[in-house]
Protein backbone atom coordinates (compact mmCIF):
# COMPACT_ATOMS: atom_id res chain seq x y z
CA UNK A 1 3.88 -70.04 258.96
CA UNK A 2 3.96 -71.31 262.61
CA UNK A 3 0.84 -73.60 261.93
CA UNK A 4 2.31 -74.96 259.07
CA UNK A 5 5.92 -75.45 260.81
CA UNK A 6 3.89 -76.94 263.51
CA UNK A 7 1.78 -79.82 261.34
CA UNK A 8 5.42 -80.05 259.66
CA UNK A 9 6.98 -81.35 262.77
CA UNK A 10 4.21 -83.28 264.19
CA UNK A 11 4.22 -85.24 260.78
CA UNK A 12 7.78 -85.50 260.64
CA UNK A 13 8.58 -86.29 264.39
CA UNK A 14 5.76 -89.27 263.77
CA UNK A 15 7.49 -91.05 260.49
CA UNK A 16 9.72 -94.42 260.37
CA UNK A 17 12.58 -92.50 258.53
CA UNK A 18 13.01 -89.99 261.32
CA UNK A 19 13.01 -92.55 264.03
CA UNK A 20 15.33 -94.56 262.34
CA UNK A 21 17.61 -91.54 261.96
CA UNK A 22 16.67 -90.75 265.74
CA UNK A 23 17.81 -94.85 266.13
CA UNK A 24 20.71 -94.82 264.92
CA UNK A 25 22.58 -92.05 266.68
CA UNK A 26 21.44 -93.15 269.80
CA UNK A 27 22.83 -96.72 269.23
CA UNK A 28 26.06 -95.55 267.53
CA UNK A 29 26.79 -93.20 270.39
CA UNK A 30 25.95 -96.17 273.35
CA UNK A 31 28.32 -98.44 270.95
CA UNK A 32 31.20 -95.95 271.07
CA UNK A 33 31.01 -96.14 274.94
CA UNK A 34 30.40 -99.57 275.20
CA UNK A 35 33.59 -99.52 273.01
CA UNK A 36 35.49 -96.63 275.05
CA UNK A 37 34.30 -95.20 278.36
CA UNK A 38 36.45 -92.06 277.81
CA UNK A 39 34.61 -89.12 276.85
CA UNK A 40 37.09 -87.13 274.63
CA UNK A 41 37.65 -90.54 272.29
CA UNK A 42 33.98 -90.80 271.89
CA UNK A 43 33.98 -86.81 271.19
CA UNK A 44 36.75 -87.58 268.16
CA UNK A 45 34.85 -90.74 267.07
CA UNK A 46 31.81 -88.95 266.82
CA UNK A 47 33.09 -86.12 265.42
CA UNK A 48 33.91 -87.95 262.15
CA UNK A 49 30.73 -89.65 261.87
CA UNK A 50 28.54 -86.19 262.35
CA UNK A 51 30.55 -84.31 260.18
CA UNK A 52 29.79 -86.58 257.11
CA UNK A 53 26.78 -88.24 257.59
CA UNK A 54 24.09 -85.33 258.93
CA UNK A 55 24.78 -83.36 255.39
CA UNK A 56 24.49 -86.44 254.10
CA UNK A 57 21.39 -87.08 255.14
CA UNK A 58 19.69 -83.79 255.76
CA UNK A 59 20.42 -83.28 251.79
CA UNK A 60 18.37 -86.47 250.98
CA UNK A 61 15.82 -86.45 253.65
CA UNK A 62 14.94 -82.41 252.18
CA UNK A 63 14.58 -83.90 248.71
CA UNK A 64 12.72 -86.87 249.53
CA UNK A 65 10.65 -84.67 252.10
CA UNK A 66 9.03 -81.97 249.29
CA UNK A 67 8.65 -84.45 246.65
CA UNK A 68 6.86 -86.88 248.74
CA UNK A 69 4.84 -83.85 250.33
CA UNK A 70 4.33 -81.93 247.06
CA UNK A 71 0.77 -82.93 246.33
CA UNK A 72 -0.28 -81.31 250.12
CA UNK A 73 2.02 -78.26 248.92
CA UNK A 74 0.05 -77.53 245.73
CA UNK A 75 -3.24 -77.83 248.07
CA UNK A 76 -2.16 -75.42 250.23
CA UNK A 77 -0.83 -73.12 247.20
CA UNK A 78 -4.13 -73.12 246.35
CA UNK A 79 -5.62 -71.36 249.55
CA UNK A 80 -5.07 -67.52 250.30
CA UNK A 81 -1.75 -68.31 252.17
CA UNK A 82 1.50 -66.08 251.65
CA UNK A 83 3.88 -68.73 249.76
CA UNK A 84 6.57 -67.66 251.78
CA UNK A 85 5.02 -68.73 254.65
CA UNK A 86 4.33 -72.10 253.23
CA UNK A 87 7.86 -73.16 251.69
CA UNK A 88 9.58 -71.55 254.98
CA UNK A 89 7.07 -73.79 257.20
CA UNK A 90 7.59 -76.67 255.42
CA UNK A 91 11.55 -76.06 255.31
CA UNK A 92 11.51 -75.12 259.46
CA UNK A 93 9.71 -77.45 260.41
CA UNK A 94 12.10 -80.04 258.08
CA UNK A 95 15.12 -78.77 259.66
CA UNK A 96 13.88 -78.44 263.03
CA UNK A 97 12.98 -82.40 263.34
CA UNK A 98 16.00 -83.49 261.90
CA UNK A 99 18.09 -81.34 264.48
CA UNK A 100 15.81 -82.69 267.52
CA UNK A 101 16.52 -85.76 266.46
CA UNK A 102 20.37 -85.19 266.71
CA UNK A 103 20.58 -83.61 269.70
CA UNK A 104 18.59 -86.59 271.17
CA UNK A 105 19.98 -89.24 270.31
CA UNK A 106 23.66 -88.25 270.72
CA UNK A 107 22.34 -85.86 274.19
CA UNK A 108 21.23 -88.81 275.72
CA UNK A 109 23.63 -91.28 275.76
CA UNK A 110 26.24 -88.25 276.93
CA UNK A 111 24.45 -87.40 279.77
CA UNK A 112 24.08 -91.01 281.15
CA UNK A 113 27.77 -91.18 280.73
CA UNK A 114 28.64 -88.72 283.29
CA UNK A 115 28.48 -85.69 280.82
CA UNK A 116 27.34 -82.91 282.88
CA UNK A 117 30.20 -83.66 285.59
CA UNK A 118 33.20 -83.43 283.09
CA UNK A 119 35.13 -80.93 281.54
CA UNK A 120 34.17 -81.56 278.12
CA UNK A 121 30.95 -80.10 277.97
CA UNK A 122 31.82 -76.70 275.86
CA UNK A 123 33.11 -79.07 273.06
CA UNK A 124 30.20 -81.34 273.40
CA UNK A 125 27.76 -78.58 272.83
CA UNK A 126 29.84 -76.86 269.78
CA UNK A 127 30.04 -80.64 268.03
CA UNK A 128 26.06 -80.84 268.64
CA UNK A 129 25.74 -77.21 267.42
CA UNK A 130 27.83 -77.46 263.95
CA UNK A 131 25.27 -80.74 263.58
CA UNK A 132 22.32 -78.57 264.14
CA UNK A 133 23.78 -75.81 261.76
CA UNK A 134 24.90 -78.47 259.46
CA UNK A 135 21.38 -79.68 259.07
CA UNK A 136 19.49 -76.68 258.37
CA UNK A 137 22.01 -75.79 255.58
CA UNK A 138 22.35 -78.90 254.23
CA UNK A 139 18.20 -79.50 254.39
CA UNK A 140 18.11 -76.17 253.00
CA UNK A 141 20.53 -76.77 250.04
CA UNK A 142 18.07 -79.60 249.11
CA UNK A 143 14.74 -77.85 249.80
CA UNK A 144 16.33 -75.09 247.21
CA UNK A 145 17.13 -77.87 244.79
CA UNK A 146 13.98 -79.70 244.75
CA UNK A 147 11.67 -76.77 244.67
CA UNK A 148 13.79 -75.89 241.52
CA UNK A 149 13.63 -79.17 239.59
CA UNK A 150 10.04 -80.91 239.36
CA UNK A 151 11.82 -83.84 237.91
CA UNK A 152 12.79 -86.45 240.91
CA UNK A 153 15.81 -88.24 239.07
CA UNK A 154 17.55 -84.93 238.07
CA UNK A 155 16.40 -83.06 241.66
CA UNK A 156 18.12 -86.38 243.90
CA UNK A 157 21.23 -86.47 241.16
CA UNK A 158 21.67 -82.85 241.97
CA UNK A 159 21.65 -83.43 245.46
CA UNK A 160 23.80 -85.78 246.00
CA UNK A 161 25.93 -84.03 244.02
CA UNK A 162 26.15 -81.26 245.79
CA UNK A 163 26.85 -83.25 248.86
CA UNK A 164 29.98 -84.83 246.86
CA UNK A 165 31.08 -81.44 246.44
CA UNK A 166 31.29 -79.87 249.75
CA UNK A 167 32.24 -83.59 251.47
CA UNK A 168 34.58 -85.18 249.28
CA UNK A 169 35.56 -83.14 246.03
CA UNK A 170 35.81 -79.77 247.82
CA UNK A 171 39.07 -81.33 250.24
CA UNK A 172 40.63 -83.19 247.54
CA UNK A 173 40.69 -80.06 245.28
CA UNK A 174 42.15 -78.16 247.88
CA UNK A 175 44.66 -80.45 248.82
CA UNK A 176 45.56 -81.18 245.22
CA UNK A 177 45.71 -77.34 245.18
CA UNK A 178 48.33 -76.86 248.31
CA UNK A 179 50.50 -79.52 246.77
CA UNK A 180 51.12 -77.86 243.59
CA UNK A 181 51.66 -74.76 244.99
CA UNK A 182 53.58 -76.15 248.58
CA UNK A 183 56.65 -74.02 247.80
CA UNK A 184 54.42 -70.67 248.67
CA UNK A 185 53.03 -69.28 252.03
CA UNK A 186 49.43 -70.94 251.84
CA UNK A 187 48.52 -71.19 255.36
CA UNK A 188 46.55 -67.73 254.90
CA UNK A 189 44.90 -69.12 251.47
CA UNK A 190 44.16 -72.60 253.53
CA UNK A 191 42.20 -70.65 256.35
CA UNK A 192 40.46 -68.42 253.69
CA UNK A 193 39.39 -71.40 251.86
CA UNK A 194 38.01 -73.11 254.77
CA UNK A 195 35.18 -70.62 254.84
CA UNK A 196 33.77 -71.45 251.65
CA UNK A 197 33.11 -75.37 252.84
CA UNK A 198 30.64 -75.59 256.14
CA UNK A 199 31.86 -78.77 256.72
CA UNK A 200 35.84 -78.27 256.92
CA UNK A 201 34.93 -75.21 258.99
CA UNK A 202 33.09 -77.16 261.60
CA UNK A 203 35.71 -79.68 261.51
CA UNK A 204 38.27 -76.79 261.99
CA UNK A 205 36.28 -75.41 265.38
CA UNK A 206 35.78 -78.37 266.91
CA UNK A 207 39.51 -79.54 266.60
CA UNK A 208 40.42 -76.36 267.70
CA UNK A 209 38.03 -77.24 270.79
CA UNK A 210 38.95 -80.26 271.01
CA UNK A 211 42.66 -79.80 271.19
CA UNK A 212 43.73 -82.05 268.60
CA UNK A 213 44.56 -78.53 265.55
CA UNK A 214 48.36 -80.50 265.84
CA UNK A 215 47.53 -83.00 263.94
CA UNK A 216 47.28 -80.21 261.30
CA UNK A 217 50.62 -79.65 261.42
CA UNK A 218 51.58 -75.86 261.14
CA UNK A 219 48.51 -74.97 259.38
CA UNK A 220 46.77 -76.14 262.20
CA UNK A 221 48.66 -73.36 264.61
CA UNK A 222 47.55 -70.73 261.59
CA UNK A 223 43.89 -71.77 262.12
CA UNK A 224 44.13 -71.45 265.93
CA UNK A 225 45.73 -68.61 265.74
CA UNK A 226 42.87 -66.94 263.93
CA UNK A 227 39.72 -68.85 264.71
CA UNK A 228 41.08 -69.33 268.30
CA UNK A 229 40.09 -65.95 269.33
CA UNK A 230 37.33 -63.52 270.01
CA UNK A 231 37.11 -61.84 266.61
CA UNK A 232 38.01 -65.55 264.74
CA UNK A 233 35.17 -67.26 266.72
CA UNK A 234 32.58 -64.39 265.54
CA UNK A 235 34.25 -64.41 261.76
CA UNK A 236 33.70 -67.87 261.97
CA UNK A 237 29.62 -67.84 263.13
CA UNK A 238 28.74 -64.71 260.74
CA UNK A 239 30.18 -67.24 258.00
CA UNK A 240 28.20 -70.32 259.21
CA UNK A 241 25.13 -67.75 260.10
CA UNK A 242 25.28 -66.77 255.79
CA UNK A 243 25.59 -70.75 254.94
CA UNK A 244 22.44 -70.70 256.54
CA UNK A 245 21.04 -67.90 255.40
CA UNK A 246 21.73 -68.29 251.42
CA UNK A 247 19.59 -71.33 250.91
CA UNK A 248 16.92 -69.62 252.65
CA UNK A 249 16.82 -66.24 250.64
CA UNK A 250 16.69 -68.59 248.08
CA UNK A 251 13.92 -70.66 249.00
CA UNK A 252 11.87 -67.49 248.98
CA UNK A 253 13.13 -65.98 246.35
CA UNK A 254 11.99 -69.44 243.89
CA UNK A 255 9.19 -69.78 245.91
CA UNK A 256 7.37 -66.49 244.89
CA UNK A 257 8.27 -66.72 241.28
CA UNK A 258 7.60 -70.93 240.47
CA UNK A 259 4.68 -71.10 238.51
CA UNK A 260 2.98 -74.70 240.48
């Protein structure tokens, strides 16, 4: 598997498309200083940005990834290699690019703006960490997807789907939801359903960090009043920790029974 995550990331870290995602987050992030020399704005700004387009992106950079590489896949299915240890390579090694690329080209800028002598470096590293974590579930939902549809129109309409699900349609269901019911205590329901959407969870945590949660009105005091401590924080990982790990059991699990 670590050969095969390795030739993964060399392959990966060498393509247009990953440079250009590489590109672009570097010269977004330099724009929003040019823009705004203050740190926390550019935090907020960016904050936005991350938490929409890396799941974005991961999702259709995973799809495009094992279709385009399927025809290596099948040759390497057919030598005495484990297939977990194929599908897993290929999906680290995915992942693992993707998140390099992140933390580069939004690090970099941040440190040449005077990062490492302000305060704000805890809430930098949590915004870079929910991208990171975003991207391996996100890349993972897709891997799943793909490796379960061998037809590219339906495997890519799937995908996106799913990304219009946990980005859009997830928050307007669940706002729809707390206006119907507004005359009943939801703040605990509102926190509870938080966990089943990576996304508004990140969000959550790094407005929490961030010290903006009042712009959440009283459910935002609920949510720090939970999330903002010790056992919150570690509810909080264990549930971003399973996000992770679900599309993985599951690329395994398809992975040993698919008949290639």
């Amino acid at each position: 598997m670590g050969k095969i995550l390795k030739y993964t990331l060399y392959d990966l870290l060498r393509s247009r498309s990953l440079l250009f995602y590489f590109g672009f987050y570097l010269l977004f992030t330099f724009g929003l200083f040019w823009l705004s020399g203050d740190l926390q704005k550019v935090l907020v700004s960016l904050m936005n940005v991350v938490l929409v387009l890396v799941p974005l992106i991961a999702t259709m950079f995973g799809v495009m990834y094992y279709y385009n590489s399927r025809e290596f896949t099948e040759l390497l299915l057919a030598l005495p290699l484990p297939r977990r240890d194929i599908f897993l390579g290929q999906y680290a090694g995915l992942a693992g690019s993707m998140a390099l690329a992140l933390l580069l080209g939004v690090g970099v800028p941040f440190l040449l703006y005077g990062l490492a002598a302000s305060a704000l470096v805890g809430q930098f590293l949590l915004l870079l960490g929910a991208g990171v974590v975003l991207t391996f579930i996100f890349s993972g939902m897709a891997f799943f997807i793909a490796l379960r549809n061998d037809n590219r129109i339906r495997g890519f309409g799937l995908a996106i789907l799913v990304w219009l699900l946990f980005a859009v349609a997830y928050d307007g269901a669940l706002l729809l939801a707390l206006a119907l019911l507004r005359d009943y205590p939801l703040e605990k329901f509102a926190l509870g359903a938080s966990l089943f959407n990576p996304i508004d969870l990140s969000r959550i945590l790094i407005m929490l960090k961030l010290d903006v949660a009042a712009l959440m009105g009283f459910t935002g005091a609920v949510f720090r009043k939970f999330l903002g401590t010790g056992l919150g924080s570690l509810v909080a990982a264990a549930v971003l920790l399973l996000w992770v790990l679900g599309p993985l059991g599951a690329i395994r699990m398809v992975a040993e029974k698919k008949d290639f």
